[in-house]
PDB file of N, CA and C in Angstrom:
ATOM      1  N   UNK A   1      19.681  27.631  11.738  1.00  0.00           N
ATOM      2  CA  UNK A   1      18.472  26.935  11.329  1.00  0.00           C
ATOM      3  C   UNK A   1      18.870  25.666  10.573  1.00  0.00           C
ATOM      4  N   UNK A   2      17.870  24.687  10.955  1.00  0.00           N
ATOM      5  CA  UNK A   2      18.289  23.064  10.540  1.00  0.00           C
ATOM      6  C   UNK A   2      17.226  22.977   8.906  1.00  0.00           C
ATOM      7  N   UNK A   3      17.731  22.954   8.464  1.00  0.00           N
ATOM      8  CA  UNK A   3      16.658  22.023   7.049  1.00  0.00           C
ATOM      9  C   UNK A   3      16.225  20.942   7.321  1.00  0.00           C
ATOM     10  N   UNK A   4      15.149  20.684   7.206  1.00  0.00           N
ATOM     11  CA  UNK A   4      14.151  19.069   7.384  1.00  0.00           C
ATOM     12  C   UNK A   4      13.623  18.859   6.284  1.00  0.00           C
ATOM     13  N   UNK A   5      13.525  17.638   5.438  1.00  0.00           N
ATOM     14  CA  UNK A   5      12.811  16.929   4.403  1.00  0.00           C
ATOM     15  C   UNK A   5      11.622  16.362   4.944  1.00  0.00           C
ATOM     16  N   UNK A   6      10.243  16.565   4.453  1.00  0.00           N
ATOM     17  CA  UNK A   6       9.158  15.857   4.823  1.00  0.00           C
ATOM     18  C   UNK A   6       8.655  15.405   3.650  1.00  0.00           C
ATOM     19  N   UNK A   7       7.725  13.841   3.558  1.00  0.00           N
ATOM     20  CA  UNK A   7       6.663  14.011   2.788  1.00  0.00           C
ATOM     21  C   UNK A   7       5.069  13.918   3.268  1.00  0.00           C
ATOM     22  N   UNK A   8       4.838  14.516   2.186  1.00  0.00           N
ATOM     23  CA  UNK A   8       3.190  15.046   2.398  1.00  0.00           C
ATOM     24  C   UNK A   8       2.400  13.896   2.378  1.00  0.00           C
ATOM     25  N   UNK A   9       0.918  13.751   2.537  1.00  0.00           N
ATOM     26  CA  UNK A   9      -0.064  12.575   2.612  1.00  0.00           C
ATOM     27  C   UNK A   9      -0.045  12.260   1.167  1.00  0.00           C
ATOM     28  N   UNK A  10      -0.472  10.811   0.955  1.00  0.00           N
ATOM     29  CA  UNK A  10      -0.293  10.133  -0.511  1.00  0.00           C
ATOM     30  C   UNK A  10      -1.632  10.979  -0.798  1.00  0.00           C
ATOM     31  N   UNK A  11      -2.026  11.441  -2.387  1.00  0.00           N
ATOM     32  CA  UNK A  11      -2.912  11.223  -2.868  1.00  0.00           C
ATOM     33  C   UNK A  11      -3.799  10.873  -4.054  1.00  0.00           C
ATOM     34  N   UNK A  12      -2.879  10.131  -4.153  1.00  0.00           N
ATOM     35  CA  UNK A  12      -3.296   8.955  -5.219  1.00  0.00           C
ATOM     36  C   UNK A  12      -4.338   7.634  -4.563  1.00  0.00           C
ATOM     37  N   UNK A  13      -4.625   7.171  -5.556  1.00  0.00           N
ATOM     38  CA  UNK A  13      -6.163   6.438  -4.912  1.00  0.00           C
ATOM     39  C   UNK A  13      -5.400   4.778  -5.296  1.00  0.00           C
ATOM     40  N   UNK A  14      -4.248   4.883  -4.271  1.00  0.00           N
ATOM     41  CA  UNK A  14      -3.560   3.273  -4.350  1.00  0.00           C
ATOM     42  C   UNK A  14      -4.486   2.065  -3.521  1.00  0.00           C
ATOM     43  N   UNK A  15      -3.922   0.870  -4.116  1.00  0.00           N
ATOM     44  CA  UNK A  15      -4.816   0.227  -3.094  1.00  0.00           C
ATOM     45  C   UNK A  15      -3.584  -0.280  -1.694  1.00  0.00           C
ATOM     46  N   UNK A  16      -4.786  -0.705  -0.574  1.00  0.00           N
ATOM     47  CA  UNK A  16      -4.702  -0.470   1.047  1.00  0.00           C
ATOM     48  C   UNK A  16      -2.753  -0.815   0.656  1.00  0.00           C
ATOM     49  N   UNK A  17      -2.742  -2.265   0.380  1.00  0.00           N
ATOM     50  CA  UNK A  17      -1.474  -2.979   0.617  1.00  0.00           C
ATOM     51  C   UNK A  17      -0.450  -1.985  -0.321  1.00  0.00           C
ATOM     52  N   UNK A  18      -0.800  -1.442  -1.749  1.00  0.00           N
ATOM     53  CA  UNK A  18       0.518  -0.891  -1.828  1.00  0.00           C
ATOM     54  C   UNK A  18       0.734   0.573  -1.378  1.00  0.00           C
ATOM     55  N   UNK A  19      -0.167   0.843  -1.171  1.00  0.00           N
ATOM     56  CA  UNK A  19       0.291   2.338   0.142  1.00  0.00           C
ATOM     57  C   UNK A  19       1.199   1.671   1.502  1.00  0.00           C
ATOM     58  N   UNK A  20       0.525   0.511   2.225  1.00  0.00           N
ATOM     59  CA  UNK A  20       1.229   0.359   3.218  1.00  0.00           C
ATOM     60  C   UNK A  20       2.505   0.017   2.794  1.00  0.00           C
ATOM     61  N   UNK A  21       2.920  -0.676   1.780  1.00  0.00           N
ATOM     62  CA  UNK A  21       4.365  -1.091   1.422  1.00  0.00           C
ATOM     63  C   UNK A  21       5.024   0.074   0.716  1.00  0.00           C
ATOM     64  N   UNK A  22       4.297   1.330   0.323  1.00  0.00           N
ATOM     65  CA  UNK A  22       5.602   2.316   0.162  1.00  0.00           C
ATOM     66  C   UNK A  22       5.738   2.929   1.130  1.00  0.00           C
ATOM     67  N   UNK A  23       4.680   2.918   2.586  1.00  0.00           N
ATOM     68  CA  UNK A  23       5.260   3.796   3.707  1.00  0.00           C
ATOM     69  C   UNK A  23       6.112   2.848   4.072  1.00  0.00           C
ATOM     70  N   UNK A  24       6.064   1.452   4.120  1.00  0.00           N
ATOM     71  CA  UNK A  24       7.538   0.630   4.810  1.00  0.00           C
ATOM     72  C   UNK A  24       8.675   1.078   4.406  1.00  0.00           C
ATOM     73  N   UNK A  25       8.264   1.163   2.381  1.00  0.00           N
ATOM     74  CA  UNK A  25       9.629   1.349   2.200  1.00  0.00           C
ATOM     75  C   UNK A  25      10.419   2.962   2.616  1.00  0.00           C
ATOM     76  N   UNK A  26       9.567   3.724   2.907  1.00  0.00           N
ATOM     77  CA  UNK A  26      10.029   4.983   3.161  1.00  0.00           C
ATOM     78  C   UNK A  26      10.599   4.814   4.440  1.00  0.00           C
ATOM     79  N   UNK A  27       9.958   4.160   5.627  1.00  0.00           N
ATOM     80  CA  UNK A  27      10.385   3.747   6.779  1.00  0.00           C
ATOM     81  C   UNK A  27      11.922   2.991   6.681  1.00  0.00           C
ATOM     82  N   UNK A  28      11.723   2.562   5.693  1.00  0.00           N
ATOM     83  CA  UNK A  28      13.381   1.947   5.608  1.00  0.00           C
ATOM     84  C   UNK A  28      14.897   2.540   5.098  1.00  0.00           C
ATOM     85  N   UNK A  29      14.119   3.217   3.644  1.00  0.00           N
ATOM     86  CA  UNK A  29      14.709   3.507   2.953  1.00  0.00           C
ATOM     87  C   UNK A  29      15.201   5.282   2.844  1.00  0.00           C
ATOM     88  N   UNK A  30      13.842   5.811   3.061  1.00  0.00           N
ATOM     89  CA  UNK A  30      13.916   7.142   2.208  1.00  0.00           C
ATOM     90  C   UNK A  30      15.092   8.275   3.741  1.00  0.00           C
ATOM     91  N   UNK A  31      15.645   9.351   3.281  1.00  0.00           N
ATOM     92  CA  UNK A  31      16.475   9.853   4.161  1.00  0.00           C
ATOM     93  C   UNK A  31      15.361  11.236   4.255  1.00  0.00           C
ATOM     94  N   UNK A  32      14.266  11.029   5.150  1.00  0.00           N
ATOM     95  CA  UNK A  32      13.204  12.022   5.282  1.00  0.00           C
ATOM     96  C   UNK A  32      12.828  12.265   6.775  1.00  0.00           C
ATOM     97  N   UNK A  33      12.862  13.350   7.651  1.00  0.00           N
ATOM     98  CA  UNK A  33      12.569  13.944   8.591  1.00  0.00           C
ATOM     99  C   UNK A  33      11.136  13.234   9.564  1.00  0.00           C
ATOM    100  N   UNK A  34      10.212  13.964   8.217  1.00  0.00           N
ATOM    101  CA  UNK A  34       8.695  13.774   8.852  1.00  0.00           C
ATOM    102  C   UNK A  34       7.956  13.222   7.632  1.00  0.00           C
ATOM    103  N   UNK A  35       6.778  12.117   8.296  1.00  0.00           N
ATOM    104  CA  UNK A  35       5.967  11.906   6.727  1.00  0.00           C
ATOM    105  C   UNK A  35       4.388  12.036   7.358  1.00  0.00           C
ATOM    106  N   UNK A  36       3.873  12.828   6.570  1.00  0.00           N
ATOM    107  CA  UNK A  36       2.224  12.840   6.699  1.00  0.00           C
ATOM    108  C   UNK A  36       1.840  11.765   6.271  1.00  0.00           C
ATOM    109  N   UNK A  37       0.780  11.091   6.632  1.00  0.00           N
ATOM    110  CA  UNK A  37      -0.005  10.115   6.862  1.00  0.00           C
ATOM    111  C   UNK A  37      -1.442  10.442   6.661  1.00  0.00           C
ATOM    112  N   UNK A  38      -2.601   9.314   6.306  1.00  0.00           N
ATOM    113  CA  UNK A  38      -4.136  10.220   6.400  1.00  0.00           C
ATOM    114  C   UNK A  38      -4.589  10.412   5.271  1.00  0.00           C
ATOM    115  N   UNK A  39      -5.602  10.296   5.247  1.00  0.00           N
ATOM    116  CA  UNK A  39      -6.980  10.755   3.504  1.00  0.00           C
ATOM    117  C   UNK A  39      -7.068  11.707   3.850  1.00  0.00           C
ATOM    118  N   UNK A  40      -6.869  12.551   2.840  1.00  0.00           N
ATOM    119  CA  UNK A  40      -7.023  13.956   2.518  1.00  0.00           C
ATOM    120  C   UNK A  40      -7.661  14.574   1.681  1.00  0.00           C
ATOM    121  N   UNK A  41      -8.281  13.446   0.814  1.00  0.00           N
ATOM    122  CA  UNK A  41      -9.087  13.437  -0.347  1.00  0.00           C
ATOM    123  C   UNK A  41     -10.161  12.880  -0.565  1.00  0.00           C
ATOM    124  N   UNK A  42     -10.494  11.759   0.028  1.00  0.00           N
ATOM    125  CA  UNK A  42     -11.922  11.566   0.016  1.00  0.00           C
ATOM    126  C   UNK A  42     -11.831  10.731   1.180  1.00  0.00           C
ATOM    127  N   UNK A  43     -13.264  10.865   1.465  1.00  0.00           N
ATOM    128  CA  UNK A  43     -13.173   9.692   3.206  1.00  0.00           C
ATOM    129  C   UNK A  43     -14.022   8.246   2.406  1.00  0.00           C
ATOM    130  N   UNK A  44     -14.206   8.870   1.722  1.00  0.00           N
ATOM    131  CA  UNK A  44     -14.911   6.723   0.808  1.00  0.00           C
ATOM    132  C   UNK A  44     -13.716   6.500   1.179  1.00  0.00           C
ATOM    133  N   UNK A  45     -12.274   6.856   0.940  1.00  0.00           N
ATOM    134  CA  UNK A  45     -11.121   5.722   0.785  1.00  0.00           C
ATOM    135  C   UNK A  45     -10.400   5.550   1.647  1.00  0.00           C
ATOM    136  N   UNK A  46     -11.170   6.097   3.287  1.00  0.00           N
ATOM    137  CA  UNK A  46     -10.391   5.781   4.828  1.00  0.00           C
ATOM    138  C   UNK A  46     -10.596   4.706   5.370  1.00  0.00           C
ATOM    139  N   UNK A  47     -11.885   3.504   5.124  1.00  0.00           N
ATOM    140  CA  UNK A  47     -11.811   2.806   5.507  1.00  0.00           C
ATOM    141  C   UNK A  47     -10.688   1.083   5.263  1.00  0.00           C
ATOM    142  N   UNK A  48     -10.250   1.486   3.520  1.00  0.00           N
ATOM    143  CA  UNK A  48      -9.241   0.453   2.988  1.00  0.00           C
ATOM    144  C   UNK A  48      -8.142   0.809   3.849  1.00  0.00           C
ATOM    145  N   UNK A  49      -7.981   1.982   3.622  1.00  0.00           N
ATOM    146  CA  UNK A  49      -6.245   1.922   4.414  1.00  0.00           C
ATOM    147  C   UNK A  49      -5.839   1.809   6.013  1.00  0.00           C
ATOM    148  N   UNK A  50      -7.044   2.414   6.733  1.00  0.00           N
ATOM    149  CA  UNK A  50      -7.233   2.700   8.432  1.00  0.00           C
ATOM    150  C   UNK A  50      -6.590   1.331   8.888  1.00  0.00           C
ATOM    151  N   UNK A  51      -7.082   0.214   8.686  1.00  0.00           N
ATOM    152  CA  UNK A  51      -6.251  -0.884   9.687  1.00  0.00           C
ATOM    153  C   UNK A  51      -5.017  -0.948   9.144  1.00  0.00           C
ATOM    154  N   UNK A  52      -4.176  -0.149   8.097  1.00  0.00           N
ATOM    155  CA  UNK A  52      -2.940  -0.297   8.407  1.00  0.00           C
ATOM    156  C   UNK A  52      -2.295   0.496   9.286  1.00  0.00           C
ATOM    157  N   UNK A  53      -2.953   1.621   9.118  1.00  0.00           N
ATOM    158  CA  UNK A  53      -2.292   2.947  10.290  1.00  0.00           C
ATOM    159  C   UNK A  53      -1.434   2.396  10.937  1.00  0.00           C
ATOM    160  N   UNK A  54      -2.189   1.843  12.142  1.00  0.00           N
ATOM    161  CA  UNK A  54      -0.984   1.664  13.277  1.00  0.00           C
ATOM    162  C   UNK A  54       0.219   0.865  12.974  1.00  0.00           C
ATOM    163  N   UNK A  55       0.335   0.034  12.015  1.00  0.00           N
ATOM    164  CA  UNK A  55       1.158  -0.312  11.620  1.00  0.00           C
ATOM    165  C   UNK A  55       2.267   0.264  11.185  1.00  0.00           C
ATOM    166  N   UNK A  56       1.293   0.700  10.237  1.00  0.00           N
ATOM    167  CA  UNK A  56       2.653   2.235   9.104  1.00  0.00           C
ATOM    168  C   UNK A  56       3.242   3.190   9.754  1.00  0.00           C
ATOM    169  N   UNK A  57       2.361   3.495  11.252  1.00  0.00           N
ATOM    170  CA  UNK A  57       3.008   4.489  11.872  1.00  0.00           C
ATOM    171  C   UNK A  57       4.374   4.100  12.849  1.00  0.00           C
ATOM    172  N   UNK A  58       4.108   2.783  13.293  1.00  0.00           N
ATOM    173  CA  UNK A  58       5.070   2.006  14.224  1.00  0.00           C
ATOM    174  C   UNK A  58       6.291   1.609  13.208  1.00  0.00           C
ATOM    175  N   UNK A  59       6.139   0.957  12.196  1.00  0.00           N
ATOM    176  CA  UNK A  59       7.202   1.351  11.052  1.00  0.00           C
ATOM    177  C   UNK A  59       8.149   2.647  11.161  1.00  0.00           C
ATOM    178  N   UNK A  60       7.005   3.467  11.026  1.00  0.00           N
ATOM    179  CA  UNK A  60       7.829   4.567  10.530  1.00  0.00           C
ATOM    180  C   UNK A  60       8.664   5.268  11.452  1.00  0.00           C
ATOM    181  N   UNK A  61       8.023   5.056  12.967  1.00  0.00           N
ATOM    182  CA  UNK A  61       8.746   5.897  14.211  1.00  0.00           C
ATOM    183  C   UNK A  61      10.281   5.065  14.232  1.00  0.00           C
ATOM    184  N   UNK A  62       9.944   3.702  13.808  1.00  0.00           N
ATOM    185  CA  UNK A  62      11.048   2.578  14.156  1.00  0.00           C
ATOM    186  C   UNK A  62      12.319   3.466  13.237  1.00  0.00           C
ATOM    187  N   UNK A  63      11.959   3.302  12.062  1.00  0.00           N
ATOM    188  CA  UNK A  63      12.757   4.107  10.652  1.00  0.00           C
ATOM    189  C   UNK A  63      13.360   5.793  11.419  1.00  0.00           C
ATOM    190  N   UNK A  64      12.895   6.104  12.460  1.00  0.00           N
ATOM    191  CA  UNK A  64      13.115   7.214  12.808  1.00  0.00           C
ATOM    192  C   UNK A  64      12.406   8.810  12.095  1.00  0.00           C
ATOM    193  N   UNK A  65      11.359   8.272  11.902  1.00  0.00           N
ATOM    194  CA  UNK A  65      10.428   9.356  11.040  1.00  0.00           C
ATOM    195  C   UNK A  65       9.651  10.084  12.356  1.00  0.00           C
ATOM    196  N   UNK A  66       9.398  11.860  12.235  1.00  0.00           N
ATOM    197  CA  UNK A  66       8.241  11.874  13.229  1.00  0.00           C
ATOM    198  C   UNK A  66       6.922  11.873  11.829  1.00  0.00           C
ATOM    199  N   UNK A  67       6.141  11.067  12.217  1.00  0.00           N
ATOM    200  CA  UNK A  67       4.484  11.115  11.659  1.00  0.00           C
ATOM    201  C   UNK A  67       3.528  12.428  12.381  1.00  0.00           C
ATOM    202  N   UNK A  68       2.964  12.779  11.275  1.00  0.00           N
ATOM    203  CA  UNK A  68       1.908  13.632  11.512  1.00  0.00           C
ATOM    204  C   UNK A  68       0.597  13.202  10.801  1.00  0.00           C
ATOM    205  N   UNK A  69      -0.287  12.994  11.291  1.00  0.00           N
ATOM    206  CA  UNK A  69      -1.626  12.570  11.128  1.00  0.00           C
ATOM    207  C   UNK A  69      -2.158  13.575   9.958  1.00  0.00           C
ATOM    208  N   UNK A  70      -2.727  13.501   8.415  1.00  0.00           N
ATOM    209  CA  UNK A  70      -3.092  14.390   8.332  1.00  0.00           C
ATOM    210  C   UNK A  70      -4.962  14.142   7.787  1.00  0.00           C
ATOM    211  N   UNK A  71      -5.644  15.279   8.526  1.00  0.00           N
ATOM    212  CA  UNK A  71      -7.234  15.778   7.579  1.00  0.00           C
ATOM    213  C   UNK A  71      -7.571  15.765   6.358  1.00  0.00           C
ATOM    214  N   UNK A  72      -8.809  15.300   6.484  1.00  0.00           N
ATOM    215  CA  UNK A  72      -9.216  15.590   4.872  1.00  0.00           C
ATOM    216  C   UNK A  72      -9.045  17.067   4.517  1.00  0.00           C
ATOM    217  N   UNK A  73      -9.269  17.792   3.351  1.00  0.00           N
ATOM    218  CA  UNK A  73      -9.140  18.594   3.222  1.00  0.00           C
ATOM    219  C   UNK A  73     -10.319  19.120   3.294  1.00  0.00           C
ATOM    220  N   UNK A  74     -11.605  18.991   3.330  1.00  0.00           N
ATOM    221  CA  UNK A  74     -12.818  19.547   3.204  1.00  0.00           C
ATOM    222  C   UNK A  74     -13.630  18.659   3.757  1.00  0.00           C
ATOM    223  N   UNK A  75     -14.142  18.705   5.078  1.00  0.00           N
ATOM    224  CA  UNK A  75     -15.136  18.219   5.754  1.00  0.00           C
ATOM    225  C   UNK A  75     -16.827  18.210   5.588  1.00  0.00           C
ATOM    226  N   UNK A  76     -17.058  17.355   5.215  1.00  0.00           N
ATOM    227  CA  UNK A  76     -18.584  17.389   4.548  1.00  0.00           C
ATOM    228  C   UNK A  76     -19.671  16.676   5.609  1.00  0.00           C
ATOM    229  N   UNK A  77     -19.103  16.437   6.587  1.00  0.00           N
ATOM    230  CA  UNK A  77     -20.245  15.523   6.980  1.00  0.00           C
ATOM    231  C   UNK A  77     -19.921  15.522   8.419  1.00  0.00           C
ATOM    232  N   UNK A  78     -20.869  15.184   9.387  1.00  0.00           N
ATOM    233  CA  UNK A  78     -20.615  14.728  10.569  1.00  0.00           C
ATOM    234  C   UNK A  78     -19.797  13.581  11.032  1.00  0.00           C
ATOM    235  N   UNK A  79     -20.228  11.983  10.165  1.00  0.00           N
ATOM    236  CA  UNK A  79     -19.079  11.377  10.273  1.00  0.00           C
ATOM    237  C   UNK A  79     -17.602  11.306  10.159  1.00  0.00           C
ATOM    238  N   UNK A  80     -17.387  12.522   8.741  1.00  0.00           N
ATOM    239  CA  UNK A  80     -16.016  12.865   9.148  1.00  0.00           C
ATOM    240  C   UNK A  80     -15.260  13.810  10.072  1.00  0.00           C
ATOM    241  N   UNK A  81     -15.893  14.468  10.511  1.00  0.00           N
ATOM    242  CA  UNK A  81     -16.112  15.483  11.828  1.00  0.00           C
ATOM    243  C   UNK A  81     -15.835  14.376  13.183  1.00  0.00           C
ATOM    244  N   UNK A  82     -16.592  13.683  12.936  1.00  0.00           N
ATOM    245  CA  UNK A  82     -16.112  12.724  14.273  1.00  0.00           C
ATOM    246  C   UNK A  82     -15.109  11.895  14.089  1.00  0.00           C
ATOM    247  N   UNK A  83     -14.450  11.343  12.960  1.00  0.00           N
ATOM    248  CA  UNK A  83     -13.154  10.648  12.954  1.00  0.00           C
ATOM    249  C   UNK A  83     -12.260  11.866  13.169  1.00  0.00           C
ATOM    250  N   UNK A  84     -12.206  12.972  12.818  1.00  0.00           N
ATOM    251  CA  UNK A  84     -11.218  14.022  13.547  1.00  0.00           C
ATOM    252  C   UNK A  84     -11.578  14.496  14.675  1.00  0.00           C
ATOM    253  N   UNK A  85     -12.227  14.265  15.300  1.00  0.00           N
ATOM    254  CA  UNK A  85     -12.037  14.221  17.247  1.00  0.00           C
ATOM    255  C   UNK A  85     -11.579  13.009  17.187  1.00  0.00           C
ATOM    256  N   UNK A  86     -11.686  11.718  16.918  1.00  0.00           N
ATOM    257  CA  UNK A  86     -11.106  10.528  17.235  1.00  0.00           C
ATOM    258  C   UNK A  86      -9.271  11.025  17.276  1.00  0.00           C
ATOM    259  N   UNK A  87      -9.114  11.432  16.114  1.00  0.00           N
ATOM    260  CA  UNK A  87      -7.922  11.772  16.027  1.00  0.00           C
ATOM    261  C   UNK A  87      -7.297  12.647  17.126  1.00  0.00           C
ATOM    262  N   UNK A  88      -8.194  14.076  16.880  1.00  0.00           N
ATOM    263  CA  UNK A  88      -7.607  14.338  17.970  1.00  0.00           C
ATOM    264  C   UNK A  88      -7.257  14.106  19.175  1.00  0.00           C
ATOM    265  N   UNK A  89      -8.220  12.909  20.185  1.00  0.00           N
ATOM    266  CA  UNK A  89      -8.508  12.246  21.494  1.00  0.00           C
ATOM    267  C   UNK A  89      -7.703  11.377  21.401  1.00  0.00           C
ATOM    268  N   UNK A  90      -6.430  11.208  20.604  1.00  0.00           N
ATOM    269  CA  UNK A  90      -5.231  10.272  20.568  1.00  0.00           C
ATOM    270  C   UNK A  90      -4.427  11.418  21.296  1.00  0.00           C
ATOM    271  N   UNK A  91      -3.805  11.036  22.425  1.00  0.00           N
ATOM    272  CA  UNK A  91      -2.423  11.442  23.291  1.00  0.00           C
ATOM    273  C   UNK A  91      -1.122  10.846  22.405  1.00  0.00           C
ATOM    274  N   UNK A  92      -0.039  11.936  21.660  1.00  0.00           N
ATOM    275  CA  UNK A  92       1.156  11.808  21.275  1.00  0.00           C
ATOM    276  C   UNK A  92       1.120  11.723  20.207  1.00  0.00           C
ATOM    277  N   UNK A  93       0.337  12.260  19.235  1.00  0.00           N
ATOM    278  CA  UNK A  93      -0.088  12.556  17.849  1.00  0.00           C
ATOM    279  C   UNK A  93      -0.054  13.559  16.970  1.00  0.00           C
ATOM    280  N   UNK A  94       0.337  13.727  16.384  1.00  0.00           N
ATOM    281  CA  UNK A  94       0.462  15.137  15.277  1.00  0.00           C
ATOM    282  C   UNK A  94      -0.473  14.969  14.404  1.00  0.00           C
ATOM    283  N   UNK A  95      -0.751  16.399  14.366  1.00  0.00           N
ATOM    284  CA  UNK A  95      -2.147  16.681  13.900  1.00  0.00           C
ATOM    285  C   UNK A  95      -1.836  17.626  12.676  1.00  0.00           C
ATOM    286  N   UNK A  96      -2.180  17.475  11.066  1.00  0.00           N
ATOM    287  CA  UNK A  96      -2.193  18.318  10.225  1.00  0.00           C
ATOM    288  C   UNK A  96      -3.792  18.507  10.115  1.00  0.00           C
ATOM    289  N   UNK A  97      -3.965  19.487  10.783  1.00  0.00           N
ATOM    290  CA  UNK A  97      -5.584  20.526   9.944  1.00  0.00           C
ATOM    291  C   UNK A  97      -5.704  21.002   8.827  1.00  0.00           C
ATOM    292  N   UNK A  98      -6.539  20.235   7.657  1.00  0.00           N
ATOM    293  CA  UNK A  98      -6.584  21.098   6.600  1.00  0.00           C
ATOM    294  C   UNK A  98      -7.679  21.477   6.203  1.00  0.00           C
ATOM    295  N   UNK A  99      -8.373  21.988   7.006  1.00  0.00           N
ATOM    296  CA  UNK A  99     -10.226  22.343   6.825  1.00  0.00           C
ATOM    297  C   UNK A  99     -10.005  23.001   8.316  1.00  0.00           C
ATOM    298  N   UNK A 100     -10.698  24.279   8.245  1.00  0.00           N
ATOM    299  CA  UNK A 100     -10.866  25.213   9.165  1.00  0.00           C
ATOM    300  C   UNK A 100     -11.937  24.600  10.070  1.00  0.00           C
ATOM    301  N   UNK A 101     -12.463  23.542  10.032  1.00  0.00           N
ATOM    302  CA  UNK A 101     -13.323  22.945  11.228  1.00  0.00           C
ATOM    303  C   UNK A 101     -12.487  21.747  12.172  1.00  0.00           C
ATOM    304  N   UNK A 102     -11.648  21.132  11.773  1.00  0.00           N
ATOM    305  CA  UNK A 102     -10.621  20.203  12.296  1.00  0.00           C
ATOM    306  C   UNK A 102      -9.264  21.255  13.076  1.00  0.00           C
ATOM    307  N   UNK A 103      -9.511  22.207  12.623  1.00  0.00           N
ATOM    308  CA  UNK A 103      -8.212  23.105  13.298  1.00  0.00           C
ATOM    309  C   UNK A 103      -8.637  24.101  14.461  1.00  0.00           C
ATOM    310  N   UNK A 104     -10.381  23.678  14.485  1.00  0.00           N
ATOM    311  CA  UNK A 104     -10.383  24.468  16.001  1.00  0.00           C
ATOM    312  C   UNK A 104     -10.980  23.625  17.112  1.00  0.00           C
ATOM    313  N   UNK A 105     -10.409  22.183  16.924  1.00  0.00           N
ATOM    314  CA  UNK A 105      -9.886  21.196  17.785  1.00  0.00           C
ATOM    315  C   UNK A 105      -9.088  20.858  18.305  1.00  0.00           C
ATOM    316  N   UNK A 106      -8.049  21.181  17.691  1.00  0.00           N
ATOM    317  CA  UNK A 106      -6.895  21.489  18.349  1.00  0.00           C
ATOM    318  C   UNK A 106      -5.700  22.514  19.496  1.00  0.00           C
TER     319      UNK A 106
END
Protein backbone atom coordinates (compact mmCIF):
# COMPACT_ATOMS: atom_id res chain seq x y z
CA UNK A 1 0.00 0.00 0.00
CA UNK A 2 1.14 3.56 -1.30
CA UNK A 3 0.56 6.64 1.18
CA UNK A 4 -0.96 9.74 -0.61
CA UNK A 5 -1.02 13.35 0.86
CA UNK A 6 -4.20 15.30 -0.04
CA UNK A 7 -5.61 18.64 0.78
CA UNK A 8 -9.10 19.21 1.65
CA UNK A 9 -11.44 22.25 0.21
CA UNK A 10 -10.35 25.78 1.65
CA UNK A 11 -12.70 26.95 4.24
CA UNK A 12 -11.95 30.04 5.11
CA UNK A 13 -13.93 32.92 3.57
CA UNK A 14 -10.64 34.29 1.46
CA UNK A 15 -11.13 36.58 -1.17
CA UNK A 16 -11.56 35.13 -5.09
CA UNK A 17 -7.71 36.22 -6.01
CA UNK A 18 -6.03 35.00 -2.85
CA UNK A 19 -7.57 31.54 -2.89
CA UNK A 20 -6.66 31.34 -6.55
CA UNK A 21 -2.96 32.26 -5.75
CA UNK A 22 -2.60 29.68 -2.93
CA UNK A 23 -4.01 26.92 -5.23
CA UNK A 24 -1.12 28.14 -7.80
CA UNK A 25 1.09 28.07 -5.19
CA UNK A 26 0.20 24.55 -4.16
CA UNK A 27 0.24 23.69 -7.91
CA UNK A 28 3.80 24.64 -7.83
CA UNK A 29 5.06 24.19 -4.75
CA UNK A 30 3.36 21.89 -2.25
CA UNK A 31 4.58 17.88 -2.55
CA UNK A 32 0.66 16.75 -2.40
CA UNK A 33 -1.11 13.85 -4.26
CA UNK A 34 -4.74 15.22 -4.56
CA UNK A 35 -6.34 18.70 -3.68
CA UNK A 36 -10.12 19.28 -3.17
CA UNK A 37 -11.42 22.18 -4.70
CA UNK A 38 -15.23 23.77 -4.23
CA UNK A 39 -17.53 25.72 -1.46
CA UNK A 40 -18.35 23.63 1.02
CA UNK A 41 -19.60 26.14 3.22
CA UNK A 42 -21.76 28.47 1.96
CA UNK A 43 -22.95 28.90 -1.73
CA UNK A 44 -23.24 33.05 -1.18
CA UNK A 45 -19.39 32.53 -1.68
CA UNK A 46 -19.46 30.29 -5.13
CA UNK A 47 -20.02 32.87 -7.23
CA UNK A 48 -16.44 35.06 -6.27
CA UNK A 49 -14.34 32.14 -6.76
CA UNK A 50 -16.23 29.95 -9.81
CA UNK A 51 -14.46 31.89 -12.72
CA UNK A 52 -11.31 30.86 -11.33
CA UNK A 53 -12.02 27.12 -11.30
CA UNK A 54 -10.95 26.27 -14.52
CA UNK A 55 -8.05 27.90 -14.12
CA UNK A 56 -6.96 26.52 -10.66
CA UNK A 57 -7.81 23.26 -11.89
CA UNK A 58 -5.56 23.41 -15.18
CA UNK A 59 -2.79 24.70 -12.80
CA UNK A 60 -3.08 22.14 -10.70
CA UNK A 61 -3.29 18.99 -13.19
CA UNK A 62 -0.13 20.88 -14.85
CA UNK A 63 1.65 20.72 -11.06
CA UNK A 64 0.66 17.06 -11.33
CA UNK A 65 -2.18 17.13 -8.71
CA UNK A 66 -5.39 14.82 -9.30
CA UNK A 67 -8.39 17.51 -8.32
CA UNK A 68 -11.53 16.45 -6.90
CA UNK A 69 -14.45 18.74 -7.11
CA UNK A 70 -15.86 19.12 -3.77
CA UNK A 71 -20.02 19.82 -2.40
CA UNK A 72 -21.32 21.96 -0.16
CA UNK A 73 -21.86 20.30 2.79
CA UNK A 74 -25.58 20.84 3.30
CA UNK A 75 -27.82 21.51 0.44
CA UNK A 76 -30.58 23.96 1.06
CA UNK A 77 -32.01 24.89 -1.98
CA UNK A 78 -32.77 23.95 -5.47
CA UNK A 79 -30.27 26.25 -6.93
CA UNK A 80 -27.65 24.51 -5.21
CA UNK A 81 -29.01 21.16 -6.18
CA UNK A 82 -28.63 22.21 -9.69
CA UNK A 83 -24.99 23.47 -9.63
CA UNK A 84 -24.30 19.79 -8.42
CA UNK A 85 -25.80 18.15 -11.50
CA UNK A 86 -23.82 20.80 -13.37
CA UNK A 87 -20.99 19.26 -11.71
CA UNK A 88 -21.82 16.15 -12.07
CA UNK A 89 -22.68 16.47 -16.17
CA UNK A 90 -18.85 17.35 -16.39
CA UNK A 91 -17.07 14.12 -18.14
CA UNK A 92 -13.46 13.53 -16.23
CA UNK A 93 -14.23 15.00 -12.90
CA UNK A 94 -14.02 13.96 -9.37
CA UNK A 95 -16.68 14.29 -7.39
CA UNK A 96 -16.55 14.74 -3.39
CA UNK A 97 -20.33 14.29 -2.01
CA UNK A 98 -20.83 15.78 1.15
CA UNK A 99 -24.66 15.95 1.61
CA UNK A 100 -26.55 12.74 1.06
CA UNK A 101 -28.54 14.45 -1.86
CA UNK A 102 -25.38 15.20 -4.19
CA UNK A 103 -24.18 11.54 -3.57
CA UNK A 104 -27.12 9.91 -5.20
CA UNK A 105 -25.99 11.52 -8.40
CA UNK A 106 -23.38 9.96 -8.75
Amino acid sequence: MTATLSLGPLLFNWDAEEKRDFYFRIADEAALDAVYVGEVVCSKRTSFFDPYIPEVVERLRRGGKKVVHSTLALIMSEREMDAVRDLVGVADMLIEANDVSSAALL
